[in-house]
Protein backbone atom coordinates (compact mmCIF):
# COMPACT_ATOMS: atom_id res chain seq x y z
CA UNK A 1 67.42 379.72 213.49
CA UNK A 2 64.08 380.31 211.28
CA UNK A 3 63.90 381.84 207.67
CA UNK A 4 60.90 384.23 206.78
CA UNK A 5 60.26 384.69 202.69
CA UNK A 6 60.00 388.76 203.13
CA UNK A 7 59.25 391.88 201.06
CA UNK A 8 58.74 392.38 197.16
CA UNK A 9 58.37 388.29 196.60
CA UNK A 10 55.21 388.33 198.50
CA UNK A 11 53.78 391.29 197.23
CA UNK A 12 54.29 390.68 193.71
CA UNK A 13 52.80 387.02 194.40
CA UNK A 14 49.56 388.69 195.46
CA UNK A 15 49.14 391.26 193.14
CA UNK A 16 49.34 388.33 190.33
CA UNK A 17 52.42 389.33 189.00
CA UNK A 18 55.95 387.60 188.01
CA UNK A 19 58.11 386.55 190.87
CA UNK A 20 61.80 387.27 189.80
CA UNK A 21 63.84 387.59 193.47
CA UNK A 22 62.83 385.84 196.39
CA UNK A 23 64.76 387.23 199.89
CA UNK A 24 64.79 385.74 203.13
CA UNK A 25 65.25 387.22 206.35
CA UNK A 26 66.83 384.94 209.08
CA UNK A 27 65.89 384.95 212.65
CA UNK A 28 67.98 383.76 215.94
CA UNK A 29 71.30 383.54 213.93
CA UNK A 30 74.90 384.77 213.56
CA UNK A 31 76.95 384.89 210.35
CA UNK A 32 79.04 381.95 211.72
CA UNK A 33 75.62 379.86 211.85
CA UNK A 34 74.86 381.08 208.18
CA UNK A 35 78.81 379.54 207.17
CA UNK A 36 78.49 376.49 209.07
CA UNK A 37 75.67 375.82 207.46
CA UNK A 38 76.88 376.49 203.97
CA UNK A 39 75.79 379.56 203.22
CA UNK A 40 78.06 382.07 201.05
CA UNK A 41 78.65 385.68 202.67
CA UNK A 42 78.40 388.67 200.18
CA UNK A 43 76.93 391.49 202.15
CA UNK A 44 79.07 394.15 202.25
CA UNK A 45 77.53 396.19 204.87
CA UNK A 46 75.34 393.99 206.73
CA UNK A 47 75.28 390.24 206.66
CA UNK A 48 73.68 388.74 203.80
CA UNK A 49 73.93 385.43 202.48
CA UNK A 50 73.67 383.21 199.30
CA UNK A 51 71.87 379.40 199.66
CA UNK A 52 74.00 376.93 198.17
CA UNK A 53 71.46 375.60 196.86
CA UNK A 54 68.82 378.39 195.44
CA UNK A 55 71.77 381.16 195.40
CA UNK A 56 68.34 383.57 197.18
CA UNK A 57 69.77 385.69 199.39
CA UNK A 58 69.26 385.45 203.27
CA UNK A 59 70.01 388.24 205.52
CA UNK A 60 70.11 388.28 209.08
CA UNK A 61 67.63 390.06 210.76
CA UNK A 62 68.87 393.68 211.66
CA UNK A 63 68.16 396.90 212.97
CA UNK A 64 69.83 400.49 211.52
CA UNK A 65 70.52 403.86 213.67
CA UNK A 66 70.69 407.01 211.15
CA UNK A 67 74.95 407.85 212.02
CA UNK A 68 75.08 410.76 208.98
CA UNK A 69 73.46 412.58 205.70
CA UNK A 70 72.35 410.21 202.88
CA UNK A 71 71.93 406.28 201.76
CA UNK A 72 75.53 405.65 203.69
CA UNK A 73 74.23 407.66 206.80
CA UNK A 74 73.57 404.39 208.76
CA UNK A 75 75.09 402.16 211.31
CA UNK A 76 72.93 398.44 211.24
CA UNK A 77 72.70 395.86 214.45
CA UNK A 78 72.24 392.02 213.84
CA UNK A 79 72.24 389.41 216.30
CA UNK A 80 70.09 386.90 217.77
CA UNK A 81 68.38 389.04 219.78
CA UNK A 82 66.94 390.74 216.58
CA UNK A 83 63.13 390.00 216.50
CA UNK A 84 61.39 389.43 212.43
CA UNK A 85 59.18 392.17 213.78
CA UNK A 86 62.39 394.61 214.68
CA UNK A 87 62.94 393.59 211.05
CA UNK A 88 60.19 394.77 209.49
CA UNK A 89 59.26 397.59 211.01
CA UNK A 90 62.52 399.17 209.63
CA UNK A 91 61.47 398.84 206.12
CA UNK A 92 60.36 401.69 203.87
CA UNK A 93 56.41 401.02 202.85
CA UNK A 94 53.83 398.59 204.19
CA UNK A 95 53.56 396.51 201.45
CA UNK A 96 57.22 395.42 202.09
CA UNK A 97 57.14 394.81 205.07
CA UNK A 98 54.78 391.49 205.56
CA UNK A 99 57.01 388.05 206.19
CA UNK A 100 55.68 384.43 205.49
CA UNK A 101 57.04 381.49 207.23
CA UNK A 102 57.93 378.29 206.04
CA UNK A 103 54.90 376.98 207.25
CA UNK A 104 52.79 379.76 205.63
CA UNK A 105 52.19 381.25 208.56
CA UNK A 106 51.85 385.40 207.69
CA UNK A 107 53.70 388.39 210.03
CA UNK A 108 52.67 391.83 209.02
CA UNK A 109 53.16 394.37 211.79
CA UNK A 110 52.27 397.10 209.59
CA UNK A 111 49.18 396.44 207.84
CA UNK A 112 50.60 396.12 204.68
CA UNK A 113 48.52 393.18 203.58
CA UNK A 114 45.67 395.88 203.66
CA UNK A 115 47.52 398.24 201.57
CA UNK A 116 48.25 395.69 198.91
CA UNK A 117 44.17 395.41 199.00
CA UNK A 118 43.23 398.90 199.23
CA UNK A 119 46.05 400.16 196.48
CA UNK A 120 47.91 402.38 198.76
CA UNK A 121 51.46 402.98 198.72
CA UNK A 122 52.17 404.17 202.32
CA UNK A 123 55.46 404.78 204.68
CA UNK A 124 56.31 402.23 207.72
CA UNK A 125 57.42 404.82 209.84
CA UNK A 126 58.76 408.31 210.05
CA UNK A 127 62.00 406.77 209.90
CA UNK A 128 61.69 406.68 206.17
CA UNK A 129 63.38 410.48 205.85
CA UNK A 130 66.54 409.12 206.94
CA UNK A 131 67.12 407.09 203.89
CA UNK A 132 66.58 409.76 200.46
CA UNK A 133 66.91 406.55 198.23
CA UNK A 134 63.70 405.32 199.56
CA UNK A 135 62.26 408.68 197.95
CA UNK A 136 63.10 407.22 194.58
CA UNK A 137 62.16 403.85 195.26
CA UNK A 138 58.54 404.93 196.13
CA UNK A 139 58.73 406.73 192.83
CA UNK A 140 59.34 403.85 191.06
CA UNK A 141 57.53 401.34 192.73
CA UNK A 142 54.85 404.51 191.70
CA UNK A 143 55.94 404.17 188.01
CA UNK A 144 55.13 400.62 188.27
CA UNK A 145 52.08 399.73 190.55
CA UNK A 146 49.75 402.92 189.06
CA UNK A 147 48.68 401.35 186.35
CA UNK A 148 47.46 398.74 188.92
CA UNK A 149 45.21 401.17 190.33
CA UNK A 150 47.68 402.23 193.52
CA UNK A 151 47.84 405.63 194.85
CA UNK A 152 50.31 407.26 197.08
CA UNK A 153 48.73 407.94 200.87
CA UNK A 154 49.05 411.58 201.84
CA UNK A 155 51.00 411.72 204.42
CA UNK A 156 53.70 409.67 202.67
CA UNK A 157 53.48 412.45 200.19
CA UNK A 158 53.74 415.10 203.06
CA UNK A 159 56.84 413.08 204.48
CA UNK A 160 59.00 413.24 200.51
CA UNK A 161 58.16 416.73 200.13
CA UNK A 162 59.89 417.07 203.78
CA UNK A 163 62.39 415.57 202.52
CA UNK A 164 63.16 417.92 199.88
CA UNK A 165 62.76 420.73 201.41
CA UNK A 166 65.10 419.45 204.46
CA UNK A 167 68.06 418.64 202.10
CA UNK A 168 67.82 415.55 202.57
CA UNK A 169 67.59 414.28 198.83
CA UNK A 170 70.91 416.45 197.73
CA UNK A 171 72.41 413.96 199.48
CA UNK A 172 71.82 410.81 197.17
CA UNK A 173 74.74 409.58 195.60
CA UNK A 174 74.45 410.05 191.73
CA UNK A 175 75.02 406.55 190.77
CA UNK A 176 71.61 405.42 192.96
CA UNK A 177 69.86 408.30 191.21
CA UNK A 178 70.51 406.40 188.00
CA UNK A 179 70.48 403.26 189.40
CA UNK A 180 66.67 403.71 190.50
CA UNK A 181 66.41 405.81 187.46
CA UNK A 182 67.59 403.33 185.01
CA UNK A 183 65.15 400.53 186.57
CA UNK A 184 61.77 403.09 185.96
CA UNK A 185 63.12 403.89 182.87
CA UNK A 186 61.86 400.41 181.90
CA UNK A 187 58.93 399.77 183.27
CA UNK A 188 55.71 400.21 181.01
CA UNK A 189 55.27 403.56 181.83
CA UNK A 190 58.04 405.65 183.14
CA UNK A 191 56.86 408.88 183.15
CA UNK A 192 55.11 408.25 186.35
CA UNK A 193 58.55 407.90 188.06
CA UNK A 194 59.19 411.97 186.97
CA UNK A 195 55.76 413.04 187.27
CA UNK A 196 55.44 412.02 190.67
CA UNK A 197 59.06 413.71 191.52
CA UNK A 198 58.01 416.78 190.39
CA UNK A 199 54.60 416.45 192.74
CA UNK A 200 56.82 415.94 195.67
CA UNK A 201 59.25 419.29 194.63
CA UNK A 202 62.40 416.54 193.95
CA UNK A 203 62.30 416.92 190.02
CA UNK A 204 63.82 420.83 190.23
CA UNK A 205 66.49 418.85 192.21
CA UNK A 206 67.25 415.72 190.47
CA UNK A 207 66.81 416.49 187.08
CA UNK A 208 66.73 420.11 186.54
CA UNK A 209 66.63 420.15 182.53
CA UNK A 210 63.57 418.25 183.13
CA UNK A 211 61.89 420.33 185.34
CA UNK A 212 62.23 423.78 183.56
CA UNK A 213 60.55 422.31 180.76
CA UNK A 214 57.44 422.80 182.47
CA UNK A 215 55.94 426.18 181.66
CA UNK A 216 57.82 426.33 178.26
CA UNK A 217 55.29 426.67 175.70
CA UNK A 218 55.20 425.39 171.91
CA UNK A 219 53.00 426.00 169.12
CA UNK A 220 49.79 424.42 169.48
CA UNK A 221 49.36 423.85 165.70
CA UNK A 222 51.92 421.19 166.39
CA UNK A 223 51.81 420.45 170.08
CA UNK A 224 48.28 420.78 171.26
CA UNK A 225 49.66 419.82 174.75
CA UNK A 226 51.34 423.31 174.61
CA UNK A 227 53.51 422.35 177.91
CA UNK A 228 57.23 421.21 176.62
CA UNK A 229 57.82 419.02 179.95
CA UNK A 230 54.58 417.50 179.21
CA UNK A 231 55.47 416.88 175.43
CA UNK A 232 58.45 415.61 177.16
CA UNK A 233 57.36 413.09 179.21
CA UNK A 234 54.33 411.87 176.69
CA UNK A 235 57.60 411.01 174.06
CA UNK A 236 58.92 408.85 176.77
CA UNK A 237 55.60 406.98 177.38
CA UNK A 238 55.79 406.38 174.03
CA UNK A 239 59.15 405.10 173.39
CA UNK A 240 58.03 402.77 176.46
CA UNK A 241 54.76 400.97 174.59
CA UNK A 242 56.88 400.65 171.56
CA UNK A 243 59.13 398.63 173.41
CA UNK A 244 62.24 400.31 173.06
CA UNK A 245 65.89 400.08 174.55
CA UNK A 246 67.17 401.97 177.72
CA UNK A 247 69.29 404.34 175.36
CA UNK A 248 65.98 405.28 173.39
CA UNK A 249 64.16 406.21 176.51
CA UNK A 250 66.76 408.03 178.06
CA UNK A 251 67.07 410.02 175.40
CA UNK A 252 63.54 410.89 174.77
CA UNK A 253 63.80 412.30 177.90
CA UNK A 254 67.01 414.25 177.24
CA UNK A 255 65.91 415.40 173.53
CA UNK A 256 64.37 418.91 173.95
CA UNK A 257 66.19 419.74 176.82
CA UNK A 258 66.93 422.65 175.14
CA UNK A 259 63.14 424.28 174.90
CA UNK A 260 64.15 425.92 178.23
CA UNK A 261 66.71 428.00 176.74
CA UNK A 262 64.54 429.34 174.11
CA UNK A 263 65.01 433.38 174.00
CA UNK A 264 61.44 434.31 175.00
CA UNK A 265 61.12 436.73 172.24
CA UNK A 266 61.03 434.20 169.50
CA UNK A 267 58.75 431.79 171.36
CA UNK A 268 56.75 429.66 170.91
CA UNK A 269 59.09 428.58 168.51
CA UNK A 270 62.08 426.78 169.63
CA UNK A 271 64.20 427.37 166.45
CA UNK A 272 68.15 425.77 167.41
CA UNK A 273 66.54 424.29 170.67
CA UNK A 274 68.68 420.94 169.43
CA UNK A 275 72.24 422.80 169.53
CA UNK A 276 71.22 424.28 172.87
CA UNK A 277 69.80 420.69 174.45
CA UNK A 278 73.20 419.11 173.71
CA UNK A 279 75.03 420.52 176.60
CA UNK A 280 72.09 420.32 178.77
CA UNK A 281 71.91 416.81 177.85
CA UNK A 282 75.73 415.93 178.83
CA UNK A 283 75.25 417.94 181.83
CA UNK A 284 72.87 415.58 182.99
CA UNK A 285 74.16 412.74 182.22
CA UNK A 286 77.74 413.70 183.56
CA UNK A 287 75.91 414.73 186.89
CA UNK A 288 74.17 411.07 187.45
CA UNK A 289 77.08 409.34 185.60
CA UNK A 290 74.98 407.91 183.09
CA UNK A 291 76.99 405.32 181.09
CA UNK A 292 79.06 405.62 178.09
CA UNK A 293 76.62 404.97 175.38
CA UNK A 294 73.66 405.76 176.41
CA UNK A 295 75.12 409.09 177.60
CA UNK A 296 76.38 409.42 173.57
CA UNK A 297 73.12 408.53 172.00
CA UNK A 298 71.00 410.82 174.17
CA UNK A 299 73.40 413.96 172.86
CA UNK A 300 73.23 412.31 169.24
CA UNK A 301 69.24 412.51 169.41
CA UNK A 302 69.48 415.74 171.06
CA UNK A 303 71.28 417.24 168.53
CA UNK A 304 69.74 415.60 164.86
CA UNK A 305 66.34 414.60 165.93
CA UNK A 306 64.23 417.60 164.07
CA UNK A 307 66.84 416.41 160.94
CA UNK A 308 64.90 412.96 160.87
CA UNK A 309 61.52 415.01 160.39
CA UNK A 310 62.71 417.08 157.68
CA UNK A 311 64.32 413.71 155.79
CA UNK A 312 61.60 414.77 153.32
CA UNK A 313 62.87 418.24 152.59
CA UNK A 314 66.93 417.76 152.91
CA UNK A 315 69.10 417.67 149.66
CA UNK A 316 71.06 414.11 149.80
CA UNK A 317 73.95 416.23 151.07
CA UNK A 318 72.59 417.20 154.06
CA UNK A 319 71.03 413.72 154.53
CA UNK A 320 74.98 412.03 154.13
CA UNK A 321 76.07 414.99 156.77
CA UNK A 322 73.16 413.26 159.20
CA UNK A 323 74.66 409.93 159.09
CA UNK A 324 78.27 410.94 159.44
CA UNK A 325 77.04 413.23 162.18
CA UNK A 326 75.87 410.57 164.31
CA UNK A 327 78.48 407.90 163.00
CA UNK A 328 76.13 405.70 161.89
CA UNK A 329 78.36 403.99 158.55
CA UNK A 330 80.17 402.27 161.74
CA UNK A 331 77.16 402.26 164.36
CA UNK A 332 74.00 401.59 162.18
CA UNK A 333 72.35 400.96 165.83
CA UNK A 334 72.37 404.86 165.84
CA UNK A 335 70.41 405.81 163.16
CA UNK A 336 68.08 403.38 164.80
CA UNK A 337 67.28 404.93 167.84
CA UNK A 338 67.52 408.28 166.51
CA UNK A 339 64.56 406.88 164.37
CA UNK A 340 62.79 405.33 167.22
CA UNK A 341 62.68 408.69 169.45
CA UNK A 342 61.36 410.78 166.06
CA UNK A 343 58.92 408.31 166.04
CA UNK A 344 57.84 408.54 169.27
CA UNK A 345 58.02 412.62 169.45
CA UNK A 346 56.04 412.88 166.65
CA UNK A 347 53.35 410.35 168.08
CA UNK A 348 53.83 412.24 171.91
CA UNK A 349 51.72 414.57 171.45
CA UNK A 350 47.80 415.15 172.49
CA UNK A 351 45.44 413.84 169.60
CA UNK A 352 48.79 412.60 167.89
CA UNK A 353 49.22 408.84 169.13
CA UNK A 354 48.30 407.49 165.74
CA UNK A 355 50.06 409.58 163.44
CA UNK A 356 51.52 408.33 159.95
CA UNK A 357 55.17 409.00 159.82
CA UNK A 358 57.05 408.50 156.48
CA UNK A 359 60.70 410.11 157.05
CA UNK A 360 61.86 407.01 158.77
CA UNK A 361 61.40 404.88 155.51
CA UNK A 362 63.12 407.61 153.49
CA UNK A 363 65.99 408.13 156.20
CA UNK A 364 66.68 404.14 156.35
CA UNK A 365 66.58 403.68 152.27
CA UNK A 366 69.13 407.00 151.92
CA UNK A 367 71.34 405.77 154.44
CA UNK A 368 71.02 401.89 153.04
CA UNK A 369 72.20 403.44 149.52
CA UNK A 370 74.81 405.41 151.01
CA UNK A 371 75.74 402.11 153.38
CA UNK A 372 76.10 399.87 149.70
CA UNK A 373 79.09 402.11 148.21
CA UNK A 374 82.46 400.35 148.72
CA UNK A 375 85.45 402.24 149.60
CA UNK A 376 87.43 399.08 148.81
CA UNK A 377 86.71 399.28 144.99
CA UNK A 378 87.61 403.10 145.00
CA UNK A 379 90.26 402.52 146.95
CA UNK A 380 91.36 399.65 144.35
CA UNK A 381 90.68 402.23 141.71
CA UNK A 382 94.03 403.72 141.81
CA UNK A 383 92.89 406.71 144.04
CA UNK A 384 95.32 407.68 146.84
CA UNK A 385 94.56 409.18 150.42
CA UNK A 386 91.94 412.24 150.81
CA UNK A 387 90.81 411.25 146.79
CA UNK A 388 89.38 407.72 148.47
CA UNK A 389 87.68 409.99 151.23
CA UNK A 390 86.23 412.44 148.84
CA UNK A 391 85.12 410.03 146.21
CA UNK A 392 83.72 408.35 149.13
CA UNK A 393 81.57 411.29 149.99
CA UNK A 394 80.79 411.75 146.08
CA UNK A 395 79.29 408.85 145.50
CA UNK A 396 77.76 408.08 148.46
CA UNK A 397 75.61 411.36 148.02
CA UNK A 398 74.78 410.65 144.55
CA UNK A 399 73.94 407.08 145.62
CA UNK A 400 71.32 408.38 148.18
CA UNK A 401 69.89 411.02 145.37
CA UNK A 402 69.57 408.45 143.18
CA UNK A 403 67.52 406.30 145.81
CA UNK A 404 65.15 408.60 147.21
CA UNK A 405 64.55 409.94 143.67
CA UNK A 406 66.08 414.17 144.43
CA UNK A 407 69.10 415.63 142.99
């Protein structure tokens, strides 16, 4: 039995980067070696095993024979008769597939040690098709290694669009479309992940609402990009180098969904684009089972983003309606991200990167007035059922006119 240190622990090691997961691969070993030796099963559908010591996993060297349509679509050999090199050569791209042994000694079958030098992001095999997660994967490792300088080869590019246009990709399960999804979402610059989906043709298929964006035009007095998907995915770069969450990014990407379903007679306008992006929004999210509340927030944004840059023209009324809108008295996180995505829509656009942006200060001090009125005391104040509620609402508007200085 001999361990190899395999995969994305060696490749990040050479590019210079963070090493967060170390796997193993095992050689000349069955699962009841692993336990005797006091390993911890957890694989599910091939052998894979936690150190007692280190908790890295260790998984037996294997094989896989394509059995069916999508990421399940496999049937996987181990054994002792499984070489490291059967191993790797089964891997999606080159750069994952080099092993180092204990005594540093390297195994790369595939070249990918030259790949990692030469920047290139490049298939093992044509037996990549058979797997449509690996699609995504590449696009994310894309989303993440670009900015390093690494390119995608051609004829791994020739191989995804085959895959599209085969069928293969309808057949990813939703929840590893978000899964891969929700991992590029949050790497420095996520809008390689789409960008590159679209190249291949699997946008249109993965995330329609994103993809007929493209072509939409908007006024270039505000958007001298013109292109909405482009506008689209330049908000998201820019909820990325402010730092922001996962539910701010996702909904950047979710928050003009609606600019495809613009009547063209009134473009390039987009007037009640937000309404329309709502159900778009939820569609999407339903479809890749997006959780709970980021799913929520991305319709919230959707729906009252243009509100938070007109905070400067709104009567306090409207303002109060805002914050009730989005439920921010009991989720003040809300009003937050809504604020973070204006921010960053304002500031996604060509030329506009730097722009000053003064609703957010006006938004947070109306809704900080409004926040400071207790219902307790007007509830003490004698008043009985709906005459706490619309006291409530009295005062709170007056509160915010008085604070922002407009009756």
């Amino acid at each position: 039995m001999q361990r190899y240190l395999v995969g994305g622990a060696l490749r990040d090691e050479w590019l210079g980067l963070p090493v967060s997961d170390r796997d193993w691969v095992v050689v000349g070993a069955q699962p009841e070696d692993m336990v005797a030796a006091g390993y911890r099963p957890v694989g599910r559908d091939f052998p894979v095993f936690l150190d007692p010591e280190t908790h890295e996993e260790h998984a037996l060297a294997r094989t896989e024979r394509k059995s069916g349509r999508g990421y399940h679509g496999f049937v996987f050999h181990t054994g002792a008769d499984v070489s490291l090199e059967d191993d790797l050569v089964r891997r999606d791209l080159t750069i994952n597939a080099i092993a180092r042994a204990d005594d540093g000694t390297l195994i790369d079958p595939c070249g990918g040690r030259s790949d990692l030098e030469a920047r290139v992001l490049r298939h093992v095999s044509p037996a990549f098709v058979e797997d449509p997660v690996r699609l995504l994967r590449l696009a994310r490792y894309y989303a993440r290694f670009a900015p390093l300088g690494f390119r995608v080869a051609d004829e791994t590019m020739a191989l995804l669009r085959d895959m599209v246009a085969s069928g293969e990709v309808d057949h990813l399960v939703p929840e590893r479309v978000w899964a891969e999804t929700e991992r590029a979402l949050m790497h420095d610059e996520p809008q390689l992940f789409f960008y590159l989906l679209r190249e291949c043709g699997a946008l249109s298929r993965l995330f329609p609402e994103l993809d007929n964006l493209f072509g939409v035009i908007q006024p270039i007095r505000h958007h001298p990009e013109i292109d909405s998907g482009v506008h689209t995915l330049l908000v998201l770069g820019q909820t990325a180098a402010a730092g922001d969450s996962l539910a701010a990014r996702y909904a950047a990407l979710c928050h003009d969904y609606g600019k495809a379903s613009t009547p063209p007679h009134i473009l390039p306008g987009h007037h009640g684009h937000e309404a329309a992006g709502v159900p778009l929004a939820d569609n999407c999210s339903n479809r890749l089972s997006v959780p709970k509340a980021v799913r929520e927030t991305a319709a919230i944004v959707t729906r009252w983003h243009t509100h938070i840059h007109r905070m400067h023209e709104l009567r306090p009324a409207t303002m109060l309606e805002v914050f009730e809108g989005i439920d921010a008295f009991r989720r003040p996180e809300r009003l937050e991200i809504l604020i973070a995505v204006c921010i960053a829509d304002v500031r996604g656009r060509l030329g506009f990167e730097k722009r000053q942006y003064d609703q957010p200060a006006t938004a947070r001090a109306a809704f900080e007035a409004a926040r400071a009125i207790d219902a307790g005391r007007l509830a003490a104040s004698g008043l009985k059922g709906p005459q706490i509620g619309e006291a409530l609402h009295r005062e709170r508007i007056n509160a915010i006119a008085e604070a922002i200085g407009r009756r």
